[in-house]
Protein backbone atom coordinates (compact mmCIF):
# COMPACT_ATOMS: atom_id res chain seq x y z
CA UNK A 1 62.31 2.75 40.96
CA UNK A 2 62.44 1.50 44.65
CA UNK A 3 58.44 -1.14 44.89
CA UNK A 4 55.70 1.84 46.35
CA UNK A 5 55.20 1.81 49.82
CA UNK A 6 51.50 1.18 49.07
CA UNK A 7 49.33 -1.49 47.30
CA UNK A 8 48.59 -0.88 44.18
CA UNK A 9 44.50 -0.94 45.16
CA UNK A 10 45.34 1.70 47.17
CA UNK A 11 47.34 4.13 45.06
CA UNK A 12 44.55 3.95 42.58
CA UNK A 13 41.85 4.96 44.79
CA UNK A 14 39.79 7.17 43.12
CA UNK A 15 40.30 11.13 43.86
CA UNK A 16 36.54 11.69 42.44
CA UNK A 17 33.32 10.91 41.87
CA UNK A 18 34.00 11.03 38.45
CA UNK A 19 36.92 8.71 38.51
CA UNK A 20 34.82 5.79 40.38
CA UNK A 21 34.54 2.88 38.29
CA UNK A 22 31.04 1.33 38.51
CA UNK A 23 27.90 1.53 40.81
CA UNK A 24 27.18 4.43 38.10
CA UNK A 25 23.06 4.15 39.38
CA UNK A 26 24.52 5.96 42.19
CA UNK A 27 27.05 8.03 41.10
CA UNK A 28 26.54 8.97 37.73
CA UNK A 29 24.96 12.59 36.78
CA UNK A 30 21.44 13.21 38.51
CA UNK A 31 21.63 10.31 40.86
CA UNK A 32 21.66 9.78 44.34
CA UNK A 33 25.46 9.77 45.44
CA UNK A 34 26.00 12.65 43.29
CA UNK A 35 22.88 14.87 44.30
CA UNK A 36 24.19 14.25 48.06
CA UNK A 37 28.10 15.90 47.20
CA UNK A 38 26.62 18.72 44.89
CA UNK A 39 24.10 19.54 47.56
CA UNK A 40 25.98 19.31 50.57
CA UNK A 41 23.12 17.20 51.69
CA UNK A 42 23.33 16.09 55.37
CA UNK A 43 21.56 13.10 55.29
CA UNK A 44 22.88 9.83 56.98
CA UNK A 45 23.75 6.93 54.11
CA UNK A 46 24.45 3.28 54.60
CA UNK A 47 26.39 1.91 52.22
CA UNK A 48 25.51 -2.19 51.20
CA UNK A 49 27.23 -4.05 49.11
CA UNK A 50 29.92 -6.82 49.03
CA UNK A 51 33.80 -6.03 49.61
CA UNK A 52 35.88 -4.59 47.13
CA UNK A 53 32.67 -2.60 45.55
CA UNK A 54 33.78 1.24 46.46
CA UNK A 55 32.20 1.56 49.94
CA UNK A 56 35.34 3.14 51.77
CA UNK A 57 36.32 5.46 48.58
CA UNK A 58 32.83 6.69 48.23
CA UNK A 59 32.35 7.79 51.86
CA UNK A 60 36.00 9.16 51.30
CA UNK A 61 34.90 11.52 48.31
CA UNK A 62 31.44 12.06 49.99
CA UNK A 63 33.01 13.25 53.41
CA UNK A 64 35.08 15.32 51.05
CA UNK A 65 33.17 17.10 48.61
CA UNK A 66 30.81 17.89 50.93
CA UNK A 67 33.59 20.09 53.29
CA UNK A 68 33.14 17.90 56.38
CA UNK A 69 35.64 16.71 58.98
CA UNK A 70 36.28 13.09 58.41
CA UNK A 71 36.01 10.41 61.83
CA UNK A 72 36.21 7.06 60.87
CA UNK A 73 36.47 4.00 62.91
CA UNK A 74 35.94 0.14 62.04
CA UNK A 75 33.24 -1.66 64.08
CA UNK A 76 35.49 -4.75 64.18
CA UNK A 77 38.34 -2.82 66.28
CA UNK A 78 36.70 0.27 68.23
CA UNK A 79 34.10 -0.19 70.72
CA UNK A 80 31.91 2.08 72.93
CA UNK A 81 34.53 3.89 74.23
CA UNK A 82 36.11 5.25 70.58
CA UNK A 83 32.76 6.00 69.46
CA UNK A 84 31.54 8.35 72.21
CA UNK A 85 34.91 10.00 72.31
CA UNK A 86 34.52 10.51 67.92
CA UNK A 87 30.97 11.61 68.88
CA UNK A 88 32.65 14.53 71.87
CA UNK A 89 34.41 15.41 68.59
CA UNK A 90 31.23 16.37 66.23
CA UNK A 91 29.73 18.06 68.85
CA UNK A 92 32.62 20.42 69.67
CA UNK A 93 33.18 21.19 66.01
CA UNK A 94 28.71 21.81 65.20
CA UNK A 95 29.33 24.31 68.11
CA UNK A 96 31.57 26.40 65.62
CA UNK A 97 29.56 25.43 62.90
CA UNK A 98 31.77 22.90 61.28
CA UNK A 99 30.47 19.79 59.85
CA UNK A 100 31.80 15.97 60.48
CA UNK A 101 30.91 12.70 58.63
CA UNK A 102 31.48 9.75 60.87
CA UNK A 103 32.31 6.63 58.51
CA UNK A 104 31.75 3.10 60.19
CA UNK A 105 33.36 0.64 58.41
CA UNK A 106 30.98 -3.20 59.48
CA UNK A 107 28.57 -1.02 61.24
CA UNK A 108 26.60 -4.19 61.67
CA UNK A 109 29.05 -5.92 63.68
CA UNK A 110 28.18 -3.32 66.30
CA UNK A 111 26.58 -4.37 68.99
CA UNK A 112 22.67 -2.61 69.59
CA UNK A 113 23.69 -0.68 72.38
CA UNK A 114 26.70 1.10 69.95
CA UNK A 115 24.47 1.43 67.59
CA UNK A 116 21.83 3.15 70.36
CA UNK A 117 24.34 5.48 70.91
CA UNK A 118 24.88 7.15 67.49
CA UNK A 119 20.57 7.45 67.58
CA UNK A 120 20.87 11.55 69.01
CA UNK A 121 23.84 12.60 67.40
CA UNK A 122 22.50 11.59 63.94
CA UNK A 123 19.12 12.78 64.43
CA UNK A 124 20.28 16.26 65.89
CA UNK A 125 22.88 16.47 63.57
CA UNK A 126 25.83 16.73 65.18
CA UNK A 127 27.35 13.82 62.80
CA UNK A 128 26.78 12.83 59.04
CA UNK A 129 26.83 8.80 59.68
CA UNK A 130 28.29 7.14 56.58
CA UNK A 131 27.88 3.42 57.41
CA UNK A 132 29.63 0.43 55.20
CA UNK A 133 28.02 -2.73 55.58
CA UNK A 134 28.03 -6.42 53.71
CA UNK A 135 25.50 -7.65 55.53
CA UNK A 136 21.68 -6.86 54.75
CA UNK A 137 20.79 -4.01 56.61
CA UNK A 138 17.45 -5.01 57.66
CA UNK A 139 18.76 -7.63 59.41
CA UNK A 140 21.94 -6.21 61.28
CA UNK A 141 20.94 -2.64 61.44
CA UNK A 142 18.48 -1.48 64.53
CA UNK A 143 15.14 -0.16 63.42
CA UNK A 144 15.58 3.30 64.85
CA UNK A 145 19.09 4.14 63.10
CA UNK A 146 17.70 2.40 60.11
CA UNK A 147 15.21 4.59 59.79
CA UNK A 148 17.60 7.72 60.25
CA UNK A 149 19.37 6.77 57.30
CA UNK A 150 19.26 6.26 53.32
CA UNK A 151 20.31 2.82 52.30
CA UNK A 152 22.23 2.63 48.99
CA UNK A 153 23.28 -1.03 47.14
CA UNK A 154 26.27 -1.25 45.72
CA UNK A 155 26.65 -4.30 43.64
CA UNK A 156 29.85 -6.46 42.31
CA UNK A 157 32.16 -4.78 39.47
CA UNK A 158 31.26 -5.75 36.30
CA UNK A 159 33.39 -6.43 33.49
CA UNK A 160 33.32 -2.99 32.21
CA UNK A 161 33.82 -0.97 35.26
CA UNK A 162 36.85 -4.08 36.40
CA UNK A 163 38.60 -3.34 32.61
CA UNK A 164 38.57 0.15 33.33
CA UNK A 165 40.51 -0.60 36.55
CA UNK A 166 42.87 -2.89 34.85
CA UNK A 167 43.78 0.27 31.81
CA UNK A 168 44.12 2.22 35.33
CA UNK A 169 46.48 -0.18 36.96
CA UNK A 170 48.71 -0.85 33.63
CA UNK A 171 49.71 2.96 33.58
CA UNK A 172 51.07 3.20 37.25
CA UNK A 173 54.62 4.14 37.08
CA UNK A 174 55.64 1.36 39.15
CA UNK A 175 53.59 -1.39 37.08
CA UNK A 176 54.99 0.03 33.64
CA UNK A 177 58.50 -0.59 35.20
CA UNK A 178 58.02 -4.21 34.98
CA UNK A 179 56.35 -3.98 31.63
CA UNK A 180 53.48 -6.36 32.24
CA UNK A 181 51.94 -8.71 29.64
CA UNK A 182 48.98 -9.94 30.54
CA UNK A 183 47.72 -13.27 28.60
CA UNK A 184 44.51 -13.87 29.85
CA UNK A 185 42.44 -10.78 31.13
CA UNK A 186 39.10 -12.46 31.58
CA UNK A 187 40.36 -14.68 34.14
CA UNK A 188 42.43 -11.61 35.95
CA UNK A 189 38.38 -10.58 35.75
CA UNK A 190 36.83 -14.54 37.05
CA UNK A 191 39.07 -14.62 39.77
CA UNK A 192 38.37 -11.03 41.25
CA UNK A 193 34.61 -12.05 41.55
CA UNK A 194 33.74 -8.41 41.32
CA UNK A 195 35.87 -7.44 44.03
CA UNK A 196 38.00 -4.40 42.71
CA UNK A 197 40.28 -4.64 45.50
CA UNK A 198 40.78 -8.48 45.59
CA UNK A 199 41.59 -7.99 41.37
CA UNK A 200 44.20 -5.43 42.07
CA UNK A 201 46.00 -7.02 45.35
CA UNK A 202 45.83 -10.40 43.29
CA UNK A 203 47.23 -8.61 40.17
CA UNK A 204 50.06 -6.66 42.10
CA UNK A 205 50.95 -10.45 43.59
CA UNK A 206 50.85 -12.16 39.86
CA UNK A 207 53.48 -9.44 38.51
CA UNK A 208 55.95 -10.16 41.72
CA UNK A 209 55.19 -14.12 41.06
CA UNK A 210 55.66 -13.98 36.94
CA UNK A 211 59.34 -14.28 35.76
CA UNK A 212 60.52 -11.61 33.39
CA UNK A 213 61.32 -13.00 29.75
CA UNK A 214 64.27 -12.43 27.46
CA UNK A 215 63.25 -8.80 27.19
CA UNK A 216 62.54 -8.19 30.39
CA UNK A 217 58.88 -8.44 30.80
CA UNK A 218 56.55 -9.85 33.43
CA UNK A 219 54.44 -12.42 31.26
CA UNK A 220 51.92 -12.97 33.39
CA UNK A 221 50.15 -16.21 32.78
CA UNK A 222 47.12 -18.38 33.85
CA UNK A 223 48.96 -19.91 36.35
CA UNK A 224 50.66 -16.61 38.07
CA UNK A 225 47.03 -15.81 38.48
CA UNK A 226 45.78 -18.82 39.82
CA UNK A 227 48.76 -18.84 42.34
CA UNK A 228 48.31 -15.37 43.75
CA UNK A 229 44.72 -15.76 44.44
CA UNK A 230 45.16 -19.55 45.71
CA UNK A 231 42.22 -20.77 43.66
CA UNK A 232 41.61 -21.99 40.35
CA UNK A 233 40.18 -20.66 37.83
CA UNK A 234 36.31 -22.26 37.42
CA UNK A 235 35.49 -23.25 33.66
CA UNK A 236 32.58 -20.63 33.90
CA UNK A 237 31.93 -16.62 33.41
CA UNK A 238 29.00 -15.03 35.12
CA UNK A 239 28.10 -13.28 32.25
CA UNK A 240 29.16 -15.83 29.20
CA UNK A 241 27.50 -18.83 27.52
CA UNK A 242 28.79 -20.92 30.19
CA UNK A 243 26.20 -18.93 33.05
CA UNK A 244 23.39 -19.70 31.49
CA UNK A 245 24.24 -23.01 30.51
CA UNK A 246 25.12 -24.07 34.52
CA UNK A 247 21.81 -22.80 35.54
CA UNK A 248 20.20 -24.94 32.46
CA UNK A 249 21.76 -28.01 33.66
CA UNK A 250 21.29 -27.06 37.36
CA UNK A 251 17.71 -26.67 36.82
CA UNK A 252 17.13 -29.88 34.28
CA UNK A 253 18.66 -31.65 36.64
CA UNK A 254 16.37 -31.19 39.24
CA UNK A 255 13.27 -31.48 36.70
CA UNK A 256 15.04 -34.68 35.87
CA UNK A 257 14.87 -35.59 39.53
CA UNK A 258 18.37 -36.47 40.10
CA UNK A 259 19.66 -34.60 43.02
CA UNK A 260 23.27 -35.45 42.88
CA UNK A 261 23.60 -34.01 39.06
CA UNK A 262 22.11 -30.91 40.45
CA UNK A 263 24.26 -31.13 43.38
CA UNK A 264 27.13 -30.77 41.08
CA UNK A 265 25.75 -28.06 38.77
CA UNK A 266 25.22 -25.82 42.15
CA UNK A 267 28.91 -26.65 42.97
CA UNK A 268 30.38 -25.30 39.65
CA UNK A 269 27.60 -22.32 40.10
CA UNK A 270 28.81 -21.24 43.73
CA UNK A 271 32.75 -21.96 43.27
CA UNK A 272 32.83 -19.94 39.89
CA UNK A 273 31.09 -16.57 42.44
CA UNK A 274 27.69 -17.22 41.04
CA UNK A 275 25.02 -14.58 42.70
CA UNK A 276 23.71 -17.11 45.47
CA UNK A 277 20.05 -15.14 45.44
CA UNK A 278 19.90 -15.73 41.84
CA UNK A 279 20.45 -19.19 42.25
CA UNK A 280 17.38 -19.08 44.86
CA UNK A 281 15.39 -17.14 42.82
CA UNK A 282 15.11 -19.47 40.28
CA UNK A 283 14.14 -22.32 42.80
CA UNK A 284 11.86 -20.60 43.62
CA UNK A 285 10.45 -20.28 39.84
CA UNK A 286 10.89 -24.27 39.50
CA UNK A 287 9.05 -25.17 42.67
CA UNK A 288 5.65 -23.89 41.09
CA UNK A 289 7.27 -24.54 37.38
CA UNK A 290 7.83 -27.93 37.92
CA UNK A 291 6.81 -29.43 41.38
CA UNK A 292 3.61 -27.30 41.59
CA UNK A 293 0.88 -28.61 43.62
CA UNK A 294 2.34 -32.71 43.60
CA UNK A 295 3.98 -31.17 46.44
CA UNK A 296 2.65 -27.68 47.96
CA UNK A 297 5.49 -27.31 50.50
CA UNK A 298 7.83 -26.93 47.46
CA UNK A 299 7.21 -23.35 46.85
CA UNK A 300 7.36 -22.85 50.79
CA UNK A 301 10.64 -23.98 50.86
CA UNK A 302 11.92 -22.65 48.32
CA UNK A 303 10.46 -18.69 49.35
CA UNK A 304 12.33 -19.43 52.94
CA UNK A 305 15.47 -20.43 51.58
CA UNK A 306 15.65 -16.96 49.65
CA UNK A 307 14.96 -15.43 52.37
CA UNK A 308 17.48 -17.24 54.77
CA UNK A 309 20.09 -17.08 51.74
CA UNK A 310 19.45 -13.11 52.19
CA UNK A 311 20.14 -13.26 56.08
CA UNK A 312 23.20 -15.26 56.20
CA UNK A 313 24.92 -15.47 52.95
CA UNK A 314 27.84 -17.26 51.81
CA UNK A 315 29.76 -19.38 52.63
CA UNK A 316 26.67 -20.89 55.30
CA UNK A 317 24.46 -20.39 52.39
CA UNK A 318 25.32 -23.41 50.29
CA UNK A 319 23.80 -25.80 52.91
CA UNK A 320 20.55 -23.93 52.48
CA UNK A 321 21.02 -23.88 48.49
CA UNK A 322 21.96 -27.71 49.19
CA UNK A 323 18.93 -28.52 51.04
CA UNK A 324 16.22 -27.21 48.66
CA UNK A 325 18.36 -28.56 45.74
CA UNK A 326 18.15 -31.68 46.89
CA UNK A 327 14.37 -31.91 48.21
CA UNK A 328 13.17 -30.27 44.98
CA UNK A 329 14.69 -32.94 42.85
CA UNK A 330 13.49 -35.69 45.34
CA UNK A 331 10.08 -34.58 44.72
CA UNK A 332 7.22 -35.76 42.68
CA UNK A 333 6.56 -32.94 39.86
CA UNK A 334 3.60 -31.39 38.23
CA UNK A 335 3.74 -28.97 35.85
CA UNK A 336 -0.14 -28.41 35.47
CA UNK A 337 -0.25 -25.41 37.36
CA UNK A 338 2.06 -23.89 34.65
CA UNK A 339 0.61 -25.45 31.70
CA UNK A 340 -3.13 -24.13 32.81
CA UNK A 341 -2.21 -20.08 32.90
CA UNK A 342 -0.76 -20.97 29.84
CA UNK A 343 -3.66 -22.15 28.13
CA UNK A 344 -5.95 -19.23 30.19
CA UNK A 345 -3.49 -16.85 28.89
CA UNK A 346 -3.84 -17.96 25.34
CA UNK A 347 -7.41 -17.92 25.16
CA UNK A 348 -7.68 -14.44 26.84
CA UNK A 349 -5.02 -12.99 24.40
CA UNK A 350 -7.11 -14.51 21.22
CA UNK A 351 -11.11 -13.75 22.21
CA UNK A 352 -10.46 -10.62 24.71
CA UNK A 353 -11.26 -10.27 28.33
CA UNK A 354 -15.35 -10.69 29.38
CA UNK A 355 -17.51 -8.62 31.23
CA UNK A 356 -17.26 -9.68 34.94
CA UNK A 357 -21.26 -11.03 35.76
CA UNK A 358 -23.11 -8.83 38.06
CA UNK A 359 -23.18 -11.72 40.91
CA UNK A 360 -19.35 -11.67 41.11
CA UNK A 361 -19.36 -7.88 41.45
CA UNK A 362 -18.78 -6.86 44.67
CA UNK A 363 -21.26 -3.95 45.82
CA UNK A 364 -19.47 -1.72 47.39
CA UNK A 365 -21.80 0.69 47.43
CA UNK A 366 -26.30 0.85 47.86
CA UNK A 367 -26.15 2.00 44.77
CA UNK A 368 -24.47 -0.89 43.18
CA UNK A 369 -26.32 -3.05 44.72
CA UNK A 370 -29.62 -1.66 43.34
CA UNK A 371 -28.29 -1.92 39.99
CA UNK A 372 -27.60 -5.56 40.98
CA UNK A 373 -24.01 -6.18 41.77
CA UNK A 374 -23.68 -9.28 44.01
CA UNK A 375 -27.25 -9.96 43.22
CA UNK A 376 -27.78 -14.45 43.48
CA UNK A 377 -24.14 -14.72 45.01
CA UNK A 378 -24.28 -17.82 47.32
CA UNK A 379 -21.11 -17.57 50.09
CA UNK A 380 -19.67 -21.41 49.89
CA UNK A 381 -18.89 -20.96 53.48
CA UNK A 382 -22.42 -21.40 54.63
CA UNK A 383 -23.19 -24.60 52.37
CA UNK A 384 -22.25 -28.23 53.39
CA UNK A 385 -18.58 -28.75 52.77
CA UNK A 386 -18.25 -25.01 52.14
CA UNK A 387 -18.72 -25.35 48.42
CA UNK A 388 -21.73 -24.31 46.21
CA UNK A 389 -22.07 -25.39 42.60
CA UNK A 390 -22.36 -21.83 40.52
CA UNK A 391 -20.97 -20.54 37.59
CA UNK A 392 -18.28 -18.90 37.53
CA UNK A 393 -17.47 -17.75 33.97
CA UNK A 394 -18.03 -14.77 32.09
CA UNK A 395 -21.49 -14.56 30.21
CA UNK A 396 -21.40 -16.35 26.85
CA UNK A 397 -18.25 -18.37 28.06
CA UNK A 398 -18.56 -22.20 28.98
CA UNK A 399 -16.85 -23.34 31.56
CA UNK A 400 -13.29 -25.35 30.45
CA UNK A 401 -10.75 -26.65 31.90
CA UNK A 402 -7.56 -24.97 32.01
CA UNK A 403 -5.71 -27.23 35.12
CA UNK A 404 -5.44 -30.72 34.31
CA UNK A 405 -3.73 -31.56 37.39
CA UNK A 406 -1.64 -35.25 38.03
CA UNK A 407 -2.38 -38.01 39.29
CA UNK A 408 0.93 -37.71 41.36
CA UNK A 409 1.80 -36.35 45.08
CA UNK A 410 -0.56 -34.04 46.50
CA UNK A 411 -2.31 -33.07 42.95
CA UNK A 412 -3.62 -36.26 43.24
CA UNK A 413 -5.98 -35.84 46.00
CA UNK A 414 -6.40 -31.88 44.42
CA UNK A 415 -7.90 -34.05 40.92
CA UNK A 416 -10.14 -36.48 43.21
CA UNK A 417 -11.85 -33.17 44.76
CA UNK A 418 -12.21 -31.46 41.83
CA UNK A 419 -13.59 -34.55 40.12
CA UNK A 420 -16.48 -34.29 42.94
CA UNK A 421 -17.18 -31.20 42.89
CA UNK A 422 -17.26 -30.44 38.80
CA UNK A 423 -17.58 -34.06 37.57
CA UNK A 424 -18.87 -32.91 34.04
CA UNK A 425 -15.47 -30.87 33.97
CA UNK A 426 -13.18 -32.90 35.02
CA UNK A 427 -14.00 -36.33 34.13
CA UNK A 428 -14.21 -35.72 30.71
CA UNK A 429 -11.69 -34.96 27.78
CA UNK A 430 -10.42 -31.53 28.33
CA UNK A 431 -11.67 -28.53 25.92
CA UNK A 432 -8.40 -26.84 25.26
């Protein structure tokens, strides 16, 4: 048998919805992606997610199912010109009646006036816009076509929906020819990073690279694998012991203070295909964890570099990742902020929640102000220093102290004011 004219990614695109591997909160029975096919639905979708994740096959199978004429064009080669003539299309074929999904593959690289002119023919109809996109859409998309169209996530393979690919790819005429062996699937599955398409193109090149045996099979081994994909296989699985014990070590590290340690932690994290924004999120978690108020602009930072991690992505991310990293383990830390919901928590869980008191009621109505809500409430913004001295506990409840903040960074000047303002409180042997 003569080597098929077409990658192997590509002769096992999926002919159905049923035969799509993964992204099954979208596809599977009752959800969105199948509602839209078995309804002939003619709503708009943009389709978000990273490459290799089923974009392009499942605006394929939507277009078809759903008996429309298919247009497609890629943002990154057509321009203005391509688009209005696709657009002359649809509007020829909706005056016979007939139906046409345009498919966009990196809508957001256009520009805002290309996207401006898809806003009519989408709203009146004339095309079903199917838009693929890796970039967040509320960043690269304009408002008004955003709001003409249902976003839907897709999210990297996982290991079951990337096995079920591999079966698939074993039992392709062409591929049982060579009569692959395959000695190490999980890293076939580490090296893809999710990507369906990368595992199959980098699969396809391992066989071709792998030398037949005695008995004529392609043994393909670790380093077949590493060569096709150029990389080398990180000492880590997303999903294994070794994920959470990277982010353990990544985030001791910085508790620990030493920003170089977690420096290196981030770099095994990010080379092995970590999820960046999961990385963030739990800086995010540490800076009130275990910088708290020693240092205030902690959390701050921490919030923004989500956010800008969500904007840009990888590979400009890591400098952002690198940055907090680095100033979170330079900081002074406090965990007191932690430590005192812990001890509120406790006590609330063991005696039960308290009445609120009627002065910290808020009377919202005449009524509840007759029967004495707010009633002796003193606003702190009209006393001297905008503080009052009143108590602020439940009836029967006397006050504790729950924060016993540091006398490091910021908290320290947070314990000075506090010792001022409730000196029976706070200079005194906490209660719990």
């Amino acid at each position: 048998m003569n080597r098929p004219v077409e990658p192997l990614a590509e002769r096992l695109r999926p002919r159905s919805l049923d035969e799509v591997l993964g992204q099954e909160h979208l596809t599977g029975p009752g959800k969105p992606l199948r509602r839209w096919m078995e309804q002939r639905l003619g709503i708009s979708l943009i389709l978000w997610g990273p490459p290799g994740t089923g974009k392009t096959t499942l605006a394929r199978l939507l277009a078809s199912g759903s008996g429309a004429h298919w247009e497609a064009l890629s943002a990154v080669w057509d321009g203005l010109k391509e688009l209005r003539a696709a657009l002359e299309r649809a509007a020829r074929r909706r005056a016979f009646g007939e139906r046409t999904v345009l498919f966009i593959d990196e809508l957001h690289r256009f520009n805002r006036t290309q996207q401006d002119a898809l806003l009519g023919h989408v709203e009146r109809g004339e095309v079903i816009l199917i838009g693929a996109t890796t970039e967040n859409p509320s960043f690269s998309i304009i408002p008004a076509l955003l709001s003409r169209c249902q976003v839907y996530r897709l999210f990297p393979l996982g290991r079951e929906a990337l096995h079920g690919m591999l079966q698939r790819a074993l039992e392709d005429p062409y591929v049982q020819m060579l009569k692959p062996v395959l000695e190490d699937e999980e890293a076939l599955f580490g090296l893809s990073g999710g990507d369906g398409r990368r595992m199959l193109n980098g699969l396809e090149l391992a066989l071709s690279l792998a030398l037949p045996d005695e008995e004529g099979r392609r043994r393909v081994r670790l380093a077949d694998l590493e060569a096709a994909f150029q990389q080398n296989l990180p000492r880590y699985s997303r999903t294994g012991d070794e994920h959470f014990d990277a982010i353990s070590a990544f985030i001791k590290s910085i508790r620990g203070s030493d920003p170089d340690a977690a420096l290196y932690w981030l770099a095994v994290m990010l080379e092995a295909g970590e999820d960046p924004l999961f990385i963030a999120r739990r800086l995010i978690i540490l800076a009130s964890e275990d910088v708290g108020n020693a240092n205030p602009n902690a959390l701050l930072l921490a919030t923004a570099a989500c956010e800008a991690l969500e904007r840009i992505g990888l590979p400009e991310g890591r400098i952002i990742l690198a940055q907090v990293t680095t100033f979170l383990a330079a900081c002074e830390k406090s965990n007191a902020a932690y430590l005192a919901i812990e001890r509120a928590l406790e006590e609330v869980r063991r005696e039960g929640a308290r009445p609120v008191p009627l002065h910290l009621r808020n009377p919202a109505t005449e009524f509840m102000r007759q029967q004495g809500w707010g009633k002796g409430y003193r606003y702190p913004h009209d006393a001297p220093e905008h503080f009052v001295r009143a108590h602020y506990f439940p009836e029967g409840l006397s006050p504790r102290r729950y924060y016993e903040p540091t006398e490091l960074g910021y908290e320290a000047r947070l314990r000075a004011l506090l010792r001022r303002r409730w000196p029976e409180r706070y200079e005194e042997e906490p209660d719990m």
